[in-house]
N, C-alpha and C. Protein backbone atom coordinates (compact mmCIF):
# COMPACT_ATOMS: atom_id res chain seq x y z
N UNK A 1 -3.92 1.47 4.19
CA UNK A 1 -2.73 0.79 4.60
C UNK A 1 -2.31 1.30 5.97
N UNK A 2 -2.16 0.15 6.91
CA UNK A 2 -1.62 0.80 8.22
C UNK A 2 -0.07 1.13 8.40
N UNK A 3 0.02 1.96 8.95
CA UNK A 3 1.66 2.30 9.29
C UNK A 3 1.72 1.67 10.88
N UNK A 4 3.45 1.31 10.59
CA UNK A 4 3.91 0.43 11.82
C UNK A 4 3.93 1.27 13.14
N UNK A 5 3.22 0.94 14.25
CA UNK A 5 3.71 1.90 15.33
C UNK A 5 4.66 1.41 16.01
N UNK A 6 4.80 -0.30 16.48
CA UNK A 6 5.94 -0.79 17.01
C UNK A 6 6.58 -2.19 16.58
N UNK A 7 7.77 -2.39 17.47
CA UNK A 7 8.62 -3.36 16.91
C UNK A 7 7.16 -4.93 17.23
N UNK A 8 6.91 -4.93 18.65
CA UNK A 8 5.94 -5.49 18.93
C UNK A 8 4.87 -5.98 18.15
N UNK A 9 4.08 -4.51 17.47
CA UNK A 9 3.04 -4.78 16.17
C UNK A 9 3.85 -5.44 14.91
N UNK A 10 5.16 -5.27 14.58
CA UNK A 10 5.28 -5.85 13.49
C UNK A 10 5.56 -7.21 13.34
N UNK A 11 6.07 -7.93 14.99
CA UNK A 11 6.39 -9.41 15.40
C UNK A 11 5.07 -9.98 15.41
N UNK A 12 4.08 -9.19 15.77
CA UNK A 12 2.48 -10.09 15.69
C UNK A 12 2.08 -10.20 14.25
N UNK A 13 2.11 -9.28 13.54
CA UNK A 13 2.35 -9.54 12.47
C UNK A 13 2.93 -10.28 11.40
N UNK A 14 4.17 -10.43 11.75
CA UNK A 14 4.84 -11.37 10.71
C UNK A 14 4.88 -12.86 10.99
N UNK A 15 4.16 -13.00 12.53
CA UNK A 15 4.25 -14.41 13.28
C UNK A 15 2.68 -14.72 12.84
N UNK A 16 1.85 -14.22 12.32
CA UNK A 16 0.38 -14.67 11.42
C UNK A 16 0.69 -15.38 11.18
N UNK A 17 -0.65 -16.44 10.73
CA UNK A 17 -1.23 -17.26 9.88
C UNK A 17 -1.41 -16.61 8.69
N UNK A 18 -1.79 -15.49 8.70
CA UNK A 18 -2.29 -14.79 7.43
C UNK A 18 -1.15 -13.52 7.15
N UNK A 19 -0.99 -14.23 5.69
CA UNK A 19 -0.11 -13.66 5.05
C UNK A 19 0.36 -11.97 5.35
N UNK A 20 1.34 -11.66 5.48
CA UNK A 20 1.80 -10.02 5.41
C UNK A 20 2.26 -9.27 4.42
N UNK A 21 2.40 -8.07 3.78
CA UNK A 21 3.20 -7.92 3.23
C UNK A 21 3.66 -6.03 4.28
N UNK A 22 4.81 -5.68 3.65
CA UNK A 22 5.33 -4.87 4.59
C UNK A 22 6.24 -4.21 3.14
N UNK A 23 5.74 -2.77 3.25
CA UNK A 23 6.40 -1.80 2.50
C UNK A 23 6.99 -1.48 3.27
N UNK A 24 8.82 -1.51 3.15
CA UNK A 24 10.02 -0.27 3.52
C UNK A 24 9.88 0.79 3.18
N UNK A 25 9.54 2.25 3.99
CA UNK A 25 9.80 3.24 3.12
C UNK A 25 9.98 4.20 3.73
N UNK A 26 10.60 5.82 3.00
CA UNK A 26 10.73 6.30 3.67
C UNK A 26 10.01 7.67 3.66
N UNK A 27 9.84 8.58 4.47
CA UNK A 27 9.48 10.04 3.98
C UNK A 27 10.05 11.28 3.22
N UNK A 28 11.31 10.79 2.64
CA UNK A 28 12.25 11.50 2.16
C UNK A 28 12.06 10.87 0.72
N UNK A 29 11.71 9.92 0.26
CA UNK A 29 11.65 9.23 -0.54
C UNK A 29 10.64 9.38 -1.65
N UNK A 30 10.83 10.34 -2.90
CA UNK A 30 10.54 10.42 -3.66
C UNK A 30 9.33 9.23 -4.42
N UNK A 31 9.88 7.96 -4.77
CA UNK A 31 9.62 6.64 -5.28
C UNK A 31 8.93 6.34 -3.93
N UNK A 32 9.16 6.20 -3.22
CA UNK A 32 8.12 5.80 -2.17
C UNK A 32 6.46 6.16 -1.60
N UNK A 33 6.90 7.90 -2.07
CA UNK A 33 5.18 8.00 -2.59
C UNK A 33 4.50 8.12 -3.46
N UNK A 34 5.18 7.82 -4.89
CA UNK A 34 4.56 6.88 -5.35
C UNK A 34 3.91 5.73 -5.28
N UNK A 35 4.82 4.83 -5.12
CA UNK A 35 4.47 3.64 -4.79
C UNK A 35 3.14 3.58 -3.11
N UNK A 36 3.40 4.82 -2.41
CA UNK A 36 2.09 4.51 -1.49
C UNK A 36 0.94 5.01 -1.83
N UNK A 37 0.77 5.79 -3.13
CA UNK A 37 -0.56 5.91 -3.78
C UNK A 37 -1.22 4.93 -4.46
N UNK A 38 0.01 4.00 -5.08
CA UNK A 38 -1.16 2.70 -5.43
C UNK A 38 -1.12 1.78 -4.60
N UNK A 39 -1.03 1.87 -3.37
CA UNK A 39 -0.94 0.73 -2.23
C UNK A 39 -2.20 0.42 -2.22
N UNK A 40 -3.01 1.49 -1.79
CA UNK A 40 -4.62 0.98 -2.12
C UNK A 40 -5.57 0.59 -2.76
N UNK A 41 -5.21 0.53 -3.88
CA UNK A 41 -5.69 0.09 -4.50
C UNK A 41 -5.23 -1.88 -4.64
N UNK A 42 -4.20 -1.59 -4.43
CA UNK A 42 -3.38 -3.33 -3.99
C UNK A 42 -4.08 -3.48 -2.90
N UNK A 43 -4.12 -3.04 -2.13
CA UNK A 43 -4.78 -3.55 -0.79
C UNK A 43 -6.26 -4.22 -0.95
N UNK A 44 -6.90 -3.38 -1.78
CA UNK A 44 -8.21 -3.80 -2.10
C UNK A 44 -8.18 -4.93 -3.26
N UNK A 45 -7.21 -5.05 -3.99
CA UNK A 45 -7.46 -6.45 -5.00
C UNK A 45 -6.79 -7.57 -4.37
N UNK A 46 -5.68 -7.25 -3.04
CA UNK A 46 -5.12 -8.49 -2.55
C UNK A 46 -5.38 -8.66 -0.94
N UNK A 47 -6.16 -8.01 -0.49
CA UNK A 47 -6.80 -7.79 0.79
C UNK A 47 -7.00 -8.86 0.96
N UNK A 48 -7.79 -10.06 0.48
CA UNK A 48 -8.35 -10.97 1.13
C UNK A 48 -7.07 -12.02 1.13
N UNK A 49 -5.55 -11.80 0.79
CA UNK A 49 -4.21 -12.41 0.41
C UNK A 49 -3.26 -12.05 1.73
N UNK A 50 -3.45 -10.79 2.07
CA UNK A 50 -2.62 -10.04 2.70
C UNK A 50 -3.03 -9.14 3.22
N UNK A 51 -2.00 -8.73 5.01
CA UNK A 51 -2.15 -7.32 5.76
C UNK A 51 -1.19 -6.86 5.22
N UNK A 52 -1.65 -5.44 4.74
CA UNK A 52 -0.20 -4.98 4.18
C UNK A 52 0.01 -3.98 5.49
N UNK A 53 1.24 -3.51 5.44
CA UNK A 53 1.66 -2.42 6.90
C UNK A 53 2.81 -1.52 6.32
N UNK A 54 3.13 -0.55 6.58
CA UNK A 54 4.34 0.33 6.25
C UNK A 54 5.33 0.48 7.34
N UNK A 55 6.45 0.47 6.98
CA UNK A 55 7.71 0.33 7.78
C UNK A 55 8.29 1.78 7.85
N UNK A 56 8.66 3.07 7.99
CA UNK A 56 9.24 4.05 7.68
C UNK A 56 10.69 3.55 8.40
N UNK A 57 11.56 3.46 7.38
CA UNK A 57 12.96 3.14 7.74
C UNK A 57 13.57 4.50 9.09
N UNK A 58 13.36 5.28 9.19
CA UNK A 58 13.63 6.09 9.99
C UNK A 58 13.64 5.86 11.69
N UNK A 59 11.86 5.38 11.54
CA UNK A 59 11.56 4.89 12.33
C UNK A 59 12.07 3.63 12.92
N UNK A 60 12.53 2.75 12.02
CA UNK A 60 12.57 1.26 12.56
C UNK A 60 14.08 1.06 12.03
N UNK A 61 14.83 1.51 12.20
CA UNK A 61 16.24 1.14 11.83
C UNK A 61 16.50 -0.36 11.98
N UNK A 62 16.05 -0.55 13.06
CA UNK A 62 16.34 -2.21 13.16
C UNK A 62 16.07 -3.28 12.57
N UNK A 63 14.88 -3.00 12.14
CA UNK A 63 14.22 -3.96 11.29
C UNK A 63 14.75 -3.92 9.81
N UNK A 64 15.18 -2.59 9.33
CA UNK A 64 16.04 -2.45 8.19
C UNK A 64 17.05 -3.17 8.49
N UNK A 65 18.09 -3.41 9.58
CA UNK A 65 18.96 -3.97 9.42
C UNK A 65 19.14 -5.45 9.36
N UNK A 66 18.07 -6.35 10.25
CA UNK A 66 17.32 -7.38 10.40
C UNK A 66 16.88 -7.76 9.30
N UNK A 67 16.06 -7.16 8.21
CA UNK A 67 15.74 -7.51 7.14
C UNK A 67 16.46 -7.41 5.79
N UNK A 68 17.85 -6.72 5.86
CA UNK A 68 18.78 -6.48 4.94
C UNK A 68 18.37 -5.29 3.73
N UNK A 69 17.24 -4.89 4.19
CA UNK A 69 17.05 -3.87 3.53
C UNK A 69 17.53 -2.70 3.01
N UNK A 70 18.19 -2.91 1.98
CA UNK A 70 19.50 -1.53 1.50
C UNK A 70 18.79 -0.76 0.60
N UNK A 71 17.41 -0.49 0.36
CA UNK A 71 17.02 0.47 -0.72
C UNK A 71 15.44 0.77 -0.33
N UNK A 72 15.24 1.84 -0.87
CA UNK A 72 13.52 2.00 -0.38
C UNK A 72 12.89 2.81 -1.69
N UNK A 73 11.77 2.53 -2.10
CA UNK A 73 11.04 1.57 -1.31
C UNK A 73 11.07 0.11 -1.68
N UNK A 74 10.75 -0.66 -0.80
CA UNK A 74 11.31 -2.26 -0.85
C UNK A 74 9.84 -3.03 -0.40
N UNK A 75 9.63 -3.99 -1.00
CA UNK A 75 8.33 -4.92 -0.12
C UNK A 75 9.42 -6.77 0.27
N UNK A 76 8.16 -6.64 1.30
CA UNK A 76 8.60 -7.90 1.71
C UNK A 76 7.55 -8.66 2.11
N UNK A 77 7.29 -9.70 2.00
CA UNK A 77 6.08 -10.71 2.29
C UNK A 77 6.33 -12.09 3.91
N UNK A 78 5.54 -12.15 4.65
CA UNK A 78 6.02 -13.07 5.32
C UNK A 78 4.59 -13.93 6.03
N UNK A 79 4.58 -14.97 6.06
CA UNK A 79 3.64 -15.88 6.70
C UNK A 79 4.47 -16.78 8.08
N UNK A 80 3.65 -16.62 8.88
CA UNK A 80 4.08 -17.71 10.04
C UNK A 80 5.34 -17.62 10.45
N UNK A 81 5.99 -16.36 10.37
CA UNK A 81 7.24 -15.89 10.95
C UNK A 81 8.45 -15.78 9.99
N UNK A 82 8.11 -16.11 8.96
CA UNK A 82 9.09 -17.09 8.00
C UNK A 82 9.13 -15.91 6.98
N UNK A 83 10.23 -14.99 6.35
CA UNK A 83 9.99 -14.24 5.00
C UNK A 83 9.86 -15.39 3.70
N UNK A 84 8.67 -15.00 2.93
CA UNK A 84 8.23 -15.84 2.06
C UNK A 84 7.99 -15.19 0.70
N UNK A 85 8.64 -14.11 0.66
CA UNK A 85 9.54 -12.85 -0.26
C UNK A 85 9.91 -11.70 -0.43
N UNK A 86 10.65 -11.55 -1.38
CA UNK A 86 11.30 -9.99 -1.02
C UNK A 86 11.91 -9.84 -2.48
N UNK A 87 11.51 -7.85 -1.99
CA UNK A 87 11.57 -6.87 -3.35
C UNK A 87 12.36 -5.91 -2.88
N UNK A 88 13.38 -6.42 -3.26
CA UNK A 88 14.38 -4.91 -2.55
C UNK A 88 15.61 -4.43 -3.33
N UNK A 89 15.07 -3.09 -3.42
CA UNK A 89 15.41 -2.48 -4.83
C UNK A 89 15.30 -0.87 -4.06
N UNK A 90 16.14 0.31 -4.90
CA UNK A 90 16.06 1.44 -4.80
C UNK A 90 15.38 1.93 -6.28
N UNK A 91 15.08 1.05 -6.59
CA UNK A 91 14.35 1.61 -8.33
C UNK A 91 12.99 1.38 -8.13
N UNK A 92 11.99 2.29 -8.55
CA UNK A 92 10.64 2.65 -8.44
C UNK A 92 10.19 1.59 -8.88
N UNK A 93 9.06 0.99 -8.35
CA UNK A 93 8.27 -0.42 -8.72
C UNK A 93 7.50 0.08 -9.19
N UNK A 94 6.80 -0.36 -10.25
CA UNK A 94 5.43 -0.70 -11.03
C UNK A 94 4.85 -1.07 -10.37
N UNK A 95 3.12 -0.27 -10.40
CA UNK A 95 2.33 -1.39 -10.18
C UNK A 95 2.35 -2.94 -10.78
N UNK A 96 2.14 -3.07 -11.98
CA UNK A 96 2.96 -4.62 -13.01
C UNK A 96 3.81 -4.67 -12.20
N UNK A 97 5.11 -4.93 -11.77
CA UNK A 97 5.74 -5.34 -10.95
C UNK A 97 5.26 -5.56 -9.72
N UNK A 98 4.37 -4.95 -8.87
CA UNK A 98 4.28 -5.27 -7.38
C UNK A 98 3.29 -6.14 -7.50
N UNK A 99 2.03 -6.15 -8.47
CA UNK A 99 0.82 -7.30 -8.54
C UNK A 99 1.90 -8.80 -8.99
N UNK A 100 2.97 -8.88 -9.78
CA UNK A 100 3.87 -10.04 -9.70
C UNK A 100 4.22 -10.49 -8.99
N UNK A 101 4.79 -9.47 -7.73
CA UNK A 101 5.32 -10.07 -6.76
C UNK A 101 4.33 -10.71 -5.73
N UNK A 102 3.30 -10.00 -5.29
CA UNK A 102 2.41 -10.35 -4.77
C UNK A 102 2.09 -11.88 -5.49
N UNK A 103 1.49 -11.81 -6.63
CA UNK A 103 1.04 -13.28 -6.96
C UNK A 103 2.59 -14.38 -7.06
N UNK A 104 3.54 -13.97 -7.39
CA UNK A 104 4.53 -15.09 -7.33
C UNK A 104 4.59 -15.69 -5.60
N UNK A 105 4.46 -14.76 -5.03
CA UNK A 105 4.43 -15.04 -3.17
C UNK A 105 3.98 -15.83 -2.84
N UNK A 106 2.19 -15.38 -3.02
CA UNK A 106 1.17 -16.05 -2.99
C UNK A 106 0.11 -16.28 -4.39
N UNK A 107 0.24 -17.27 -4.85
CA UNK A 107 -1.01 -17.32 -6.08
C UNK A 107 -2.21 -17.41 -5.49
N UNK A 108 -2.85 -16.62 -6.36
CA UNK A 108 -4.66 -17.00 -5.89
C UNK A 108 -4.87 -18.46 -6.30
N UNK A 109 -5.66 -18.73 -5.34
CA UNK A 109 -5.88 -20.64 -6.13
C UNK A 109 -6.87 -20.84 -6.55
């Protein structure tokens, strides 16, 4: 999973054709590394669905505020500039929960 280096990389990103998804998170954040140990394994069953990228709220204040993001860790999905969903929660996600969200976003067809 790549981590965000700029505001720049994450506008090329979310302005794709091909789907994004974007973990909020932070380094203070308990639930958050969790949740970035099974990122890879998501990455590899929804890779061919999605770039996934990491946001460290620290880093990107703005985009937390831009994205309404009040809890971490949080996912958010976006195609063609457009958010096309969002998981935003301060309560630890499931894997079962994040493979839902992912397929409610986007279904495999």
């Amino acid at each position: 999973m790549k981590k965000l280096e700029s505001t720049a990389e994450f506008q090329t990103l979310v302005d794709s054709d091909k789907r994004s998804c974007a973990l909020f998170s932070a380094e203070w954040c308990p639930d958050c590394r969790v949740l970035k140990a099974v990122l890879p394994g998501l990455e590899e069953e929804f890779g061919d669905r999605y770039e996934f990228t990491v946001v460290e709220n620290d880093d990107f204040p703005q985009l937390i505020e831009k994205y309404d993001v009040l809890g971490v860790p949080s996912l958010i999905a976006f195609h063609n500039g457009e958010v096309t969903g969002s998981f935003i929660s301060t309560m630890r996600k499931t894997r079962r929960q994040i493979v839902d969200f992912l397929e409610e976003t986007y279904p495999k067809s």
